[in-house]
PDB file of N, CA and C in Angstrom:
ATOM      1  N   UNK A   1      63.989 200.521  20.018  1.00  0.00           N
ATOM      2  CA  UNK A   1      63.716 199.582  21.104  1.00  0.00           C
ATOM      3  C   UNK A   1      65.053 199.001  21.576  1.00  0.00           C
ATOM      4  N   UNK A   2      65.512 198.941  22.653  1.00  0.00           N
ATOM      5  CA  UNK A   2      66.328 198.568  23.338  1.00  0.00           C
ATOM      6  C   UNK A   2      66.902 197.307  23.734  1.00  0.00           C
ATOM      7  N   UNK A   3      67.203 196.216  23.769  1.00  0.00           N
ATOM      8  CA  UNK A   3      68.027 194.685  23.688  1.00  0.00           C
ATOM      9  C   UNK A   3      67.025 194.423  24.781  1.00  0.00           C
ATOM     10  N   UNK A   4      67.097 195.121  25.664  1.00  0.00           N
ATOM     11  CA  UNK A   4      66.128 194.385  27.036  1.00  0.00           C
ATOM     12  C   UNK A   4      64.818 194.054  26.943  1.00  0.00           C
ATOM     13  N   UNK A   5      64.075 194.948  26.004  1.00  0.00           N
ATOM     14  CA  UNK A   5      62.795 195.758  25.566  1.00  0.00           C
ATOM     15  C   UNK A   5      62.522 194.353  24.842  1.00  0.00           C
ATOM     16  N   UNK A   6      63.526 194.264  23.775  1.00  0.00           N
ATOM     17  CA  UNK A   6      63.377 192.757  23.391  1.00  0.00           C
ATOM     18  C   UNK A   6      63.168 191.363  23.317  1.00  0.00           C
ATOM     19  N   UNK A   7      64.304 191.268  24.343  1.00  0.00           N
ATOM     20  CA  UNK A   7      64.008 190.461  25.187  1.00  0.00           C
ATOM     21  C   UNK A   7      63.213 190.229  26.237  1.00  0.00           C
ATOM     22  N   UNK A   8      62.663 190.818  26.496  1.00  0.00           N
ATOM     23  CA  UNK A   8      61.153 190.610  27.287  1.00  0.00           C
ATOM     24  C   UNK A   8      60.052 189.982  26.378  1.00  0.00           C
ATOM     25  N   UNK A   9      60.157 190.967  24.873  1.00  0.00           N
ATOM     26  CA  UNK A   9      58.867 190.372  24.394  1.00  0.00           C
ATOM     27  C   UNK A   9      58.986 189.024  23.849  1.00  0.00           C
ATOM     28  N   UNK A  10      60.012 188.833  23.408  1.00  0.00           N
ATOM     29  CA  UNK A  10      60.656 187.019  23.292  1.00  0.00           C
ATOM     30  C   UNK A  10      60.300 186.529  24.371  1.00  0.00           C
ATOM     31  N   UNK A  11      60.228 186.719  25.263  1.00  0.00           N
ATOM     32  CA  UNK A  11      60.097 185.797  26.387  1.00  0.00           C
ATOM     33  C   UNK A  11      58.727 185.731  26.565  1.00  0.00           C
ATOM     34  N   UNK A  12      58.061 187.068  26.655  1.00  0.00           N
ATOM     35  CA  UNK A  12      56.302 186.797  26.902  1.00  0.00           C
ATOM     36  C   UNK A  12      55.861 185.989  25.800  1.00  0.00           C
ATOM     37  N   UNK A  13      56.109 186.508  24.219  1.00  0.00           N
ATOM     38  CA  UNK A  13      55.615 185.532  23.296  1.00  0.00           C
ATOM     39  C   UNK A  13      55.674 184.249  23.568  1.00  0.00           C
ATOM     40  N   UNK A  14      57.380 183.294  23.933  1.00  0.00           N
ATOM     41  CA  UNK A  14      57.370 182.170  23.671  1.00  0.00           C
ATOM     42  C   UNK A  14      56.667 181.538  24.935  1.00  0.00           C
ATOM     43  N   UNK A  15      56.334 182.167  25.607  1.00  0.00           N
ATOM     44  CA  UNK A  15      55.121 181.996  27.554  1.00  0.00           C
ATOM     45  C   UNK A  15      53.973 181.930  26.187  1.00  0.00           C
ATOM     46  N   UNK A  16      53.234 182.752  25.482  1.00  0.00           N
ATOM     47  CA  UNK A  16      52.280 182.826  25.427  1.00  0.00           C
ATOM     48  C   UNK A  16      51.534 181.613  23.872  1.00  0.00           C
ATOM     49  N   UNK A  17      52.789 181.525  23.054  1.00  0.00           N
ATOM     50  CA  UNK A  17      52.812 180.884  21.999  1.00  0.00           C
ATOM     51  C   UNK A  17      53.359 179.428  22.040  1.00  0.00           C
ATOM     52  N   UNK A  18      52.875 178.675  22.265  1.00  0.00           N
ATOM     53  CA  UNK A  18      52.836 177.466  22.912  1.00  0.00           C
ATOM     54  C   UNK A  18      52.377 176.123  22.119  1.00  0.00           C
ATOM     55  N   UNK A  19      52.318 176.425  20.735  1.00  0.00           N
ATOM     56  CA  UNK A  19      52.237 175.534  19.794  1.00  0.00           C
ATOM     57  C   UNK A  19      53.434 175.644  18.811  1.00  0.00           C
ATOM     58  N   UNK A  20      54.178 174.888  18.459  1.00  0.00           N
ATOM     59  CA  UNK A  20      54.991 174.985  17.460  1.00  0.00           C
ATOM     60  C   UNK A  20      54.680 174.915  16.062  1.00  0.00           C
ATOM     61  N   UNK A  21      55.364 175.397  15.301  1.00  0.00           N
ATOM     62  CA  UNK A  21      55.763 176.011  14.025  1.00  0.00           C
ATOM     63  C   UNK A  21      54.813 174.745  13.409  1.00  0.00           C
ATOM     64  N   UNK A  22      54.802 173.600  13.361  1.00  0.00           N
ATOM     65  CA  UNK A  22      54.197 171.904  12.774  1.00  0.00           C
ATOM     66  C   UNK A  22      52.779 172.317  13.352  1.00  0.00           C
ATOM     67  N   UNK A  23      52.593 172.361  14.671  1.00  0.00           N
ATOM     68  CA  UNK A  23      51.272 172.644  15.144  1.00  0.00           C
ATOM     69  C   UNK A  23      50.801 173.381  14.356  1.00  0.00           C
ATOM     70  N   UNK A  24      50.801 174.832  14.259  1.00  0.00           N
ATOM     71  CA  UNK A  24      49.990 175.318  14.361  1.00  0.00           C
ATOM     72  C   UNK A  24      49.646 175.640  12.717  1.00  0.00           C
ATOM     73  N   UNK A  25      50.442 175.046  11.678  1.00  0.00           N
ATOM     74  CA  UNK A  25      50.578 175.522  10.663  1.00  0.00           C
ATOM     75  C   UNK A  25      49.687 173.878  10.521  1.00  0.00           C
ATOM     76  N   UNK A  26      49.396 172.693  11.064  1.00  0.00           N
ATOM     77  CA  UNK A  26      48.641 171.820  10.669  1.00  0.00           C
ATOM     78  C   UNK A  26      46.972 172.202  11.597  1.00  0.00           C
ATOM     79  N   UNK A  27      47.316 172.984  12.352  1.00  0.00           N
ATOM     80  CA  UNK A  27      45.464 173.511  12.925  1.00  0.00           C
ATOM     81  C   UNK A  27      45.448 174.627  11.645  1.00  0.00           C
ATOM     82  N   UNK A  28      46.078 175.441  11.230  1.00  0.00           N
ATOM     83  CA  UNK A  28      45.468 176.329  10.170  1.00  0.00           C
ATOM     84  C   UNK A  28      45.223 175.711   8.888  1.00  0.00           C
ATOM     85  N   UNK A  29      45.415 174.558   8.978  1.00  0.00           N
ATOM     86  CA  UNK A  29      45.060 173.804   7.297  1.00  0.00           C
ATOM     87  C   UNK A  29      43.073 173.390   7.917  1.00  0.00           C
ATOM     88  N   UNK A  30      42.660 173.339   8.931  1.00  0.00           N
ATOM     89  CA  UNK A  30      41.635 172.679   9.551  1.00  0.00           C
ATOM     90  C   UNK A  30      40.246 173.826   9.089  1.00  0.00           C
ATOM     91  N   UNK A  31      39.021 173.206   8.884  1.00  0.00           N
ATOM     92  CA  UNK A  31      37.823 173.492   8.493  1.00  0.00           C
ATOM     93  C   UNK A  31      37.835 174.377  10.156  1.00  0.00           C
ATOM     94  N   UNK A  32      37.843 173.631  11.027  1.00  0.00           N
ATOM     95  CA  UNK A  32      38.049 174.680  12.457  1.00  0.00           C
ATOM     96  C   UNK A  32      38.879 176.077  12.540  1.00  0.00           C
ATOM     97  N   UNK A  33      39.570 175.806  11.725  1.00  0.00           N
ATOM     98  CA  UNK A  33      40.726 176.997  12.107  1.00  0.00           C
ATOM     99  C   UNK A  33      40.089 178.392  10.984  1.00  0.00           C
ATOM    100  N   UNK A  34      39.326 177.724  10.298  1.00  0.00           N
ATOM    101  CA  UNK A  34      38.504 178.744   9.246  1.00  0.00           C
ATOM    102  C   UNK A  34      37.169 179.348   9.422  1.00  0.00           C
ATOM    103  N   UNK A  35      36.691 178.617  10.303  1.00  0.00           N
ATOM    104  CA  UNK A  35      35.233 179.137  11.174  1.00  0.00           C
ATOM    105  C   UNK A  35      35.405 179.921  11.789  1.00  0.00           C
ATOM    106  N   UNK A  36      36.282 180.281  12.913  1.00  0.00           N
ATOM    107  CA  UNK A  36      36.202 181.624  13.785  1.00  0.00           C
ATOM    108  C   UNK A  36      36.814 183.064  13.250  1.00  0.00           C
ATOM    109  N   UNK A  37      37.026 184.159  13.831  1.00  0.00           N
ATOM    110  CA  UNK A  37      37.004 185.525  13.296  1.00  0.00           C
ATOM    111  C   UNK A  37      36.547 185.972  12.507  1.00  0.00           C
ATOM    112  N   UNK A  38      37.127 187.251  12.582  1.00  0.00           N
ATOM    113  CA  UNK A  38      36.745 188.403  11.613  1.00  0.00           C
ATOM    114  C   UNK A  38      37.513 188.432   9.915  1.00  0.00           C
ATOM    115  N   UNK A  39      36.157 187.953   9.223  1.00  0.00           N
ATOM    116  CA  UNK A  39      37.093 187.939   7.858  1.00  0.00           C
ATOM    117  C   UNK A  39      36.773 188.719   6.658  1.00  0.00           C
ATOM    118  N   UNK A  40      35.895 189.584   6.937  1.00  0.00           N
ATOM    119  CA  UNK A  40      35.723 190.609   5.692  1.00  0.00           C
ATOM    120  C   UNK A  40      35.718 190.333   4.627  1.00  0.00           C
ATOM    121  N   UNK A  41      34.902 189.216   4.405  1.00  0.00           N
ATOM    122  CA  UNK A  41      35.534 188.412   2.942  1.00  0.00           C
ATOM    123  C   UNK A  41      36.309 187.502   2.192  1.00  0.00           C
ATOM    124  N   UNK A  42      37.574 187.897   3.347  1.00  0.00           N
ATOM    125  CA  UNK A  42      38.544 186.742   2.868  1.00  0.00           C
ATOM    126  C   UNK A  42      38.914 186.275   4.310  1.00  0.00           C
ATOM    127  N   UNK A  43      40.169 186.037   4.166  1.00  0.00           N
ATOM    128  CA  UNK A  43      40.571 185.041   5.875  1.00  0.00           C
ATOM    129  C   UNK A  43      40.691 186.122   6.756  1.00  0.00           C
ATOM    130  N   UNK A  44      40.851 185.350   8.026  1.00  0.00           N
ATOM    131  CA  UNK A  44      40.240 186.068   9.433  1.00  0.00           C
ATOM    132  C   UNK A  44      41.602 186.629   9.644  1.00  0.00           C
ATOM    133  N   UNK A  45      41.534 187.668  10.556  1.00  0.00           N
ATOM    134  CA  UNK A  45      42.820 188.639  11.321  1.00  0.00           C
ATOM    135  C   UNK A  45      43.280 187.192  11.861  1.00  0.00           C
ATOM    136  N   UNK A  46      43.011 186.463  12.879  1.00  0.00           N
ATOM    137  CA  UNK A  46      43.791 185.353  13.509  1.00  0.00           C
ATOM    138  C   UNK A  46      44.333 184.429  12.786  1.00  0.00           C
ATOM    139  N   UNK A  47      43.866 184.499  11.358  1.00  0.00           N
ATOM    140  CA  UNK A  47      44.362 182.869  10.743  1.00  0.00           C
ATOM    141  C   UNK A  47      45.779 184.143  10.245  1.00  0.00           C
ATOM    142  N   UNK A  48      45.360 184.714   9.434  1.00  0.00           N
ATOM    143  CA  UNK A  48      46.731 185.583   9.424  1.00  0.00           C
ATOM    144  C   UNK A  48      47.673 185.671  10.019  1.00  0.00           C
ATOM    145  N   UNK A  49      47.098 186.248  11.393  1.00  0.00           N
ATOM    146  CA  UNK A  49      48.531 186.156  12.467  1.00  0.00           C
ATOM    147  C   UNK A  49      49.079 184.708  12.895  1.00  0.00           C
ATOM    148  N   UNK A  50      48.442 183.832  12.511  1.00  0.00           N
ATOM    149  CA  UNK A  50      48.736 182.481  12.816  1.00  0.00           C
ATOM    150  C   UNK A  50      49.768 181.971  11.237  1.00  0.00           C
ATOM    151  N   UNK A  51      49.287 182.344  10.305  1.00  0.00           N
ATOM    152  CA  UNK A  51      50.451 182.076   9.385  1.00  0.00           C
ATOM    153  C   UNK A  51      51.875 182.815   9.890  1.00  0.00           C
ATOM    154  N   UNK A  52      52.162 184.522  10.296  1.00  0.00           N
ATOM    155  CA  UNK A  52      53.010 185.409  10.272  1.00  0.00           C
ATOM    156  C   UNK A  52      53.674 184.238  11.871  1.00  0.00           C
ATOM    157  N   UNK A  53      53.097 183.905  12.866  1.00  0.00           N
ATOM    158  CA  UNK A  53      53.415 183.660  14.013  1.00  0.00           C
ATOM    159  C   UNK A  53      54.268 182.466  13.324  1.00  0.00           C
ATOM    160  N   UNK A  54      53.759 182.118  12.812  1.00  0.00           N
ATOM    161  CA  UNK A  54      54.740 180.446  12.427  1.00  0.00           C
ATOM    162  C   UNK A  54      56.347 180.593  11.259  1.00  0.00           C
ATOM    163  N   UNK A  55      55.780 182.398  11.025  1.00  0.00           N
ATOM    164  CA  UNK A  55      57.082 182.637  10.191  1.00  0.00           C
ATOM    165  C   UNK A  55      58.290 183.655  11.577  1.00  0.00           C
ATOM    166  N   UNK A  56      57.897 183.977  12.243  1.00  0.00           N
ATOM    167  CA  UNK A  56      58.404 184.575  13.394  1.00  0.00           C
ATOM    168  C   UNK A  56      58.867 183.231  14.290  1.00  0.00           C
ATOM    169  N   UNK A  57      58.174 182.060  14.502  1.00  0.00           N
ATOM    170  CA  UNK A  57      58.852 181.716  15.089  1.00  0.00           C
ATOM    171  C   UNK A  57      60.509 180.545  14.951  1.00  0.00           C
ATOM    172  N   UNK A  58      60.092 180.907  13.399  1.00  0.00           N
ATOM    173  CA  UNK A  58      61.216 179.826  12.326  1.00  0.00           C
ATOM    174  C   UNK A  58      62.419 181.219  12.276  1.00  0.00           C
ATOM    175  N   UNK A  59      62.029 182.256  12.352  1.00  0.00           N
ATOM    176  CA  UNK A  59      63.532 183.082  12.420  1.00  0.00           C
ATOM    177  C   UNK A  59      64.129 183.189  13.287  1.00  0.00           C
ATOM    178  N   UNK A  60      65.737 183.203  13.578  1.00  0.00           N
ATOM    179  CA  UNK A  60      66.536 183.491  14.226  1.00  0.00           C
ATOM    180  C   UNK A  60      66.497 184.993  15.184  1.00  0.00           C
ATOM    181  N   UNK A  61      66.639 184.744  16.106  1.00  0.00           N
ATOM    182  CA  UNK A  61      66.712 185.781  17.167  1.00  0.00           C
ATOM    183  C   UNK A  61      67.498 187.771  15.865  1.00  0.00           C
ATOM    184  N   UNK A  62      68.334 186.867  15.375  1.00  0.00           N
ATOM    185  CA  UNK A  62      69.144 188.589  14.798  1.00  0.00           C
ATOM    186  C   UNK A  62      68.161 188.966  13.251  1.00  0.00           C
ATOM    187  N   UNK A  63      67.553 187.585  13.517  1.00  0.00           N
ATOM    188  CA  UNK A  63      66.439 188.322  11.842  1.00  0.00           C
ATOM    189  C   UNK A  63      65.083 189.144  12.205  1.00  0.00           C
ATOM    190  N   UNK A  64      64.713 189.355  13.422  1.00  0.00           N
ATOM    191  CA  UNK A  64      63.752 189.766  13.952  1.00  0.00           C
ATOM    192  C   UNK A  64      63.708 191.332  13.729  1.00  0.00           C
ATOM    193  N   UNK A  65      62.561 192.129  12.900  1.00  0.00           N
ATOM    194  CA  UNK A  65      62.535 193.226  12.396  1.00  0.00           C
ATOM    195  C   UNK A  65      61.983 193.802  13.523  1.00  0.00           C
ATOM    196  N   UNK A  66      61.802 195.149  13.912  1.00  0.00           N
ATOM    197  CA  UNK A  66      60.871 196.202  14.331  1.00  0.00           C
ATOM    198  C   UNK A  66      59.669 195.255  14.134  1.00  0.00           C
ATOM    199  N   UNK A  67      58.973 195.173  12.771  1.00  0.00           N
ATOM    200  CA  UNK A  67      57.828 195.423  12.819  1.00  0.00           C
ATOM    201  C   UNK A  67      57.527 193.780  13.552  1.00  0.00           C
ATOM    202  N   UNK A  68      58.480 193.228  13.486  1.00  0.00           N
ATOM    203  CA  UNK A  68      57.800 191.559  13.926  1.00  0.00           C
ATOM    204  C   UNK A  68      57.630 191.806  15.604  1.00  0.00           C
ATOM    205  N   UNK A  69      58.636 192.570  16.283  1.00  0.00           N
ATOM    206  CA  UNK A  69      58.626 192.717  17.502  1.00  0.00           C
ATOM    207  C   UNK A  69      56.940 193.259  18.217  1.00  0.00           C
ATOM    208  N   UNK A  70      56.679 194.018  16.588  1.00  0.00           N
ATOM    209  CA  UNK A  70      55.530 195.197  16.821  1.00  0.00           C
ATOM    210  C   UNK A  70      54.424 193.598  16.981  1.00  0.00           C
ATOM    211  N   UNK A  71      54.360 193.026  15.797  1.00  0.00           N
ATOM    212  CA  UNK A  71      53.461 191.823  15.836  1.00  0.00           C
ATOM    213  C   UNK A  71      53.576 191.189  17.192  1.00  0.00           C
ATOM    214  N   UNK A  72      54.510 190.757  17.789  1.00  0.00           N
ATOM    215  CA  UNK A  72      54.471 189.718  18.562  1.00  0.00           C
ATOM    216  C   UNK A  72      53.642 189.956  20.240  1.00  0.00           C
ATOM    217  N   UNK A  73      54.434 191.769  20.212  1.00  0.00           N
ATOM    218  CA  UNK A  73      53.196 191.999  21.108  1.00  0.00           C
ATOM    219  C   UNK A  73      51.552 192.244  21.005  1.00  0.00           C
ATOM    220  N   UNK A  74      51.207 192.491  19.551  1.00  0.00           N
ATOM    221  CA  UNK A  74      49.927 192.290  19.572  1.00  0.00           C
ATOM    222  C   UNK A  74      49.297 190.700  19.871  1.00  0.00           C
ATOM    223  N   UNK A  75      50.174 189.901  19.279  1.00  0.00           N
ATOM    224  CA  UNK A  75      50.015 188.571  19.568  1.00  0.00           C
ATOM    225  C   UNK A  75      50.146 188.013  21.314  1.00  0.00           C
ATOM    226  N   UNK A  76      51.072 188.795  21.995  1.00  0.00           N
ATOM    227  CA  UNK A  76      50.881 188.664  23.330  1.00  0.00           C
ATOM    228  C   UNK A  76      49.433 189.077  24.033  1.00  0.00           C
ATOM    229  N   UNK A  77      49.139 190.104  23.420  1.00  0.00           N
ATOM    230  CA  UNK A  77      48.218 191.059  24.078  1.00  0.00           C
ATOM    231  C   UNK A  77      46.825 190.563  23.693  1.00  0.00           C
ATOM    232  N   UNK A  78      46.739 190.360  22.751  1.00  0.00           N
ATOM    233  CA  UNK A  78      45.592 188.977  22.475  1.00  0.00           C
ATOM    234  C   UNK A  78      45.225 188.137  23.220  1.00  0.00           C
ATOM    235  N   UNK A  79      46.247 187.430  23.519  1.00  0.00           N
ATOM    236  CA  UNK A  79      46.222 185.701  23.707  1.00  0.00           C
ATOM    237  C   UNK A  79      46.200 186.564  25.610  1.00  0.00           C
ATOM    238  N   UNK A  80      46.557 187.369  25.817  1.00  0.00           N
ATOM    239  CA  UNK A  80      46.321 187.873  27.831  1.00  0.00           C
ATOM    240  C   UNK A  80      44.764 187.931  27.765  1.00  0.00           C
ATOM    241  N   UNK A  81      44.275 188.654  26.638  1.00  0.00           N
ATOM    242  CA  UNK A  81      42.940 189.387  26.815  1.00  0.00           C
ATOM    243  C   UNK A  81      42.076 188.578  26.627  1.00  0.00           C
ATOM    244  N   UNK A  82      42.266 186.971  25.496  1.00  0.00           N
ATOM    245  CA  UNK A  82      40.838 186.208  25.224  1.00  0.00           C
ATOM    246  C   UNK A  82      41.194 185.629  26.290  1.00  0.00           C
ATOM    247  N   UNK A  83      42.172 184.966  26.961  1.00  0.00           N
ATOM    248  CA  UNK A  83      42.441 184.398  28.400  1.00  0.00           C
ATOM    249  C   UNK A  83      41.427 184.957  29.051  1.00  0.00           C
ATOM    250  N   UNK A  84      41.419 186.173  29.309  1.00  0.00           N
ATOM    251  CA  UNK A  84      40.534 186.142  30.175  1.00  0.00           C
ATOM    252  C   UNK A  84      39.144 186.723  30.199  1.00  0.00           C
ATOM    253  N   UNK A  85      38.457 186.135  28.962  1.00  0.00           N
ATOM    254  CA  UNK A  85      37.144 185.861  28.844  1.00  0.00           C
ATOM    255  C   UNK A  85      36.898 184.507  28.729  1.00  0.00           C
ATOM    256  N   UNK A  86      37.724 183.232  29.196  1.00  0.00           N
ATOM    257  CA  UNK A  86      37.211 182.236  29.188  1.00  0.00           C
ATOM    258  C   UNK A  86      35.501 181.671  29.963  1.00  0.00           C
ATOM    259  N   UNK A  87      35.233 181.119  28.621  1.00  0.00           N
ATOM    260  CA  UNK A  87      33.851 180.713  29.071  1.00  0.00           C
ATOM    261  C   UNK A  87      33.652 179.610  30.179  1.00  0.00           C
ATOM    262  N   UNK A  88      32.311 179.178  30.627  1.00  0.00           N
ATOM    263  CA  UNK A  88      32.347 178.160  31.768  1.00  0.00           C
ATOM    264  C   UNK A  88      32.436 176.793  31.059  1.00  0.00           C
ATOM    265  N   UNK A  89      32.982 175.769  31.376  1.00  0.00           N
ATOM    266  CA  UNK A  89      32.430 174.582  30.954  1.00  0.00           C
ATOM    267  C   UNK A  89      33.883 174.016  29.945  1.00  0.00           C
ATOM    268  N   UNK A  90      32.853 172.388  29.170  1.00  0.00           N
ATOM    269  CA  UNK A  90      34.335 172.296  27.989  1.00  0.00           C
ATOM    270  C   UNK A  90      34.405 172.882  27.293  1.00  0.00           C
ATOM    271  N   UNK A  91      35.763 173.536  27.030  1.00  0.00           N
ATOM    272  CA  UNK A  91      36.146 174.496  25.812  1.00  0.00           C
ATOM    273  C   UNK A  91      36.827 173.619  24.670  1.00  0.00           C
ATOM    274  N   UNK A  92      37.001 172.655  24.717  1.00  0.00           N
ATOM    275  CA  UNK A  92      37.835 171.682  23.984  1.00  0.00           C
ATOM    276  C   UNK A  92      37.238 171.845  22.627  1.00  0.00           C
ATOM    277  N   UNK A  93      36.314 172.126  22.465  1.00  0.00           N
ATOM    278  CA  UNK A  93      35.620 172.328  20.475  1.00  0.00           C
ATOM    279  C   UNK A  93      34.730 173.816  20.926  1.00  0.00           C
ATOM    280  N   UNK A  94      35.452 174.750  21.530  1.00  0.00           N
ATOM    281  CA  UNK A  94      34.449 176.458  21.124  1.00  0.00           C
ATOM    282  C   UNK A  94      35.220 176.982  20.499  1.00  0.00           C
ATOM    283  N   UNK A  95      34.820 177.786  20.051  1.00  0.00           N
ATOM    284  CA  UNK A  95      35.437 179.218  18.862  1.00  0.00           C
ATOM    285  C   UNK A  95      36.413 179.774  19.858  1.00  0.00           C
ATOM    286  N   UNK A  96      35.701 179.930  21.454  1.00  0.00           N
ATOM    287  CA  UNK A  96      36.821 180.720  22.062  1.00  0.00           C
ATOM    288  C   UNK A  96      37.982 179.601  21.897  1.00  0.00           C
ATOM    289  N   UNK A  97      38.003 178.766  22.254  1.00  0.00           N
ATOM    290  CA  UNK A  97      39.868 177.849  21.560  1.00  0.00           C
ATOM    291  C   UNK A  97      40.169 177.833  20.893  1.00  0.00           C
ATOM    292  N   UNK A  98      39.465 177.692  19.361  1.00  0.00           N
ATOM    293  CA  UNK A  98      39.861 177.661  18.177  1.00  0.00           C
ATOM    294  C   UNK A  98      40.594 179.223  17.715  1.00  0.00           C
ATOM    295  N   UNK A  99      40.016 180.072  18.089  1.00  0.00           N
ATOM    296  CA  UNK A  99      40.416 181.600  17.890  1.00  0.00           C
ATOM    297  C   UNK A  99      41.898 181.713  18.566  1.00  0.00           C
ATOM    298  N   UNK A 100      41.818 180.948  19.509  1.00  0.00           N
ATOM    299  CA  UNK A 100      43.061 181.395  20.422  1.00  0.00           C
ATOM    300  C   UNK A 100      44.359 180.392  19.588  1.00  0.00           C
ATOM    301  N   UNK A 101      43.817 179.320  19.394  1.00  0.00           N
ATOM    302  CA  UNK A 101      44.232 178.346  18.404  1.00  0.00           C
ATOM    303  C   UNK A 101      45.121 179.130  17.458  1.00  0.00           C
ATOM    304  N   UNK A 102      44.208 180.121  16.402  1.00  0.00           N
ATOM    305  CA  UNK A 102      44.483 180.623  15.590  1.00  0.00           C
ATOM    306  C   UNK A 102      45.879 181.985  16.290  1.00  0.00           C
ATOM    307  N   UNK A 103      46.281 181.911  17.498  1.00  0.00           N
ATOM    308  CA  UNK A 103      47.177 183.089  17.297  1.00  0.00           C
ATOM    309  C   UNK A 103      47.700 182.071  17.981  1.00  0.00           C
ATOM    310  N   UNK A 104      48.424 181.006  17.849  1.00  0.00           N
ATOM    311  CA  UNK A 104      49.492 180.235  18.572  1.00  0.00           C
ATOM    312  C   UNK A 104      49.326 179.818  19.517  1.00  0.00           C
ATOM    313  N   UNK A 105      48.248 179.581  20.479  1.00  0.00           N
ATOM    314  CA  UNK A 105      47.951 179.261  21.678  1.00  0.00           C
ATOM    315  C   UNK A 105      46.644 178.646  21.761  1.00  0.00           C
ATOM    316  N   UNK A 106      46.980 177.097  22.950  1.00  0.00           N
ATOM    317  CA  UNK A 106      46.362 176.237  22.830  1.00  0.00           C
ATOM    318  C   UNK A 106      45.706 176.144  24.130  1.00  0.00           C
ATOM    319  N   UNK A 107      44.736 176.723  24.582  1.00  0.00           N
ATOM    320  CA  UNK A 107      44.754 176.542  26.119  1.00  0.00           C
ATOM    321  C   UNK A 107      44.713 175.089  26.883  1.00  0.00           C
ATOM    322  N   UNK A 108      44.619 173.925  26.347  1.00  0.00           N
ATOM    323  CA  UNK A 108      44.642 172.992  26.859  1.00  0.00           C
ATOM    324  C   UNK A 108      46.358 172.175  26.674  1.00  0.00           C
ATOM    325  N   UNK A 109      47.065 172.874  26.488  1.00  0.00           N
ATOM    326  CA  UNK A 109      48.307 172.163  26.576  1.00  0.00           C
ATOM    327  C   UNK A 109      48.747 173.018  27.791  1.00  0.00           C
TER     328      UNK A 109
END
């Protein structure tokens, strides 16, 4: 992947990830943040990527691996796609926020 290639997805992430490192690591301590997704048993794909997102966004630009780059666009590509199944009405306490919650993004900020 290429410096530019990179820098793009830094830039869409930090557009799309919009809670900080304190945020979002105090919504994943929450009885809310444990109700929504897919968890097969144990914790959900989103609370996951919501721990990894809060370790991606505490590293330095030159510590950034392949595979985090690989994460961050799934984490972009997420947070485009539940965007736009927003439901009608207040979303301020639905799963659809809380889920989105869970990958770094708050739609009401």
């Amino acid at each position: 992947m290429d410096d530019d290639s990179r820098k793009e997805i830094r830039k869409q992430f930090a557009e799309r990830v919009n809670m900080t490192p304190k945020e979002l690591e105090d919504w994943l301590k929450t009885d809310a943040s444990h109700s929504v997704g897919d968890d097969s048993g144990g914790e959900s794909t989103g609370h996951q990527s919501g721990r990894r997102i809060v370790e991606l966004k505490r590293k330095h630009v030159n510590e950034l691996s392949e595979d985090d780059y690989a994460h961050m666009r799934k984490v972009i590509n997420y947070v485009k796609r539940h965007l736009a199944q927003k439901p009608t009405g207040d979303v301020s306490e639905t799963p659809w926020r809380y889920s989105l919650m869970n990958w770094g993004h708050d739609p009401l900020q």
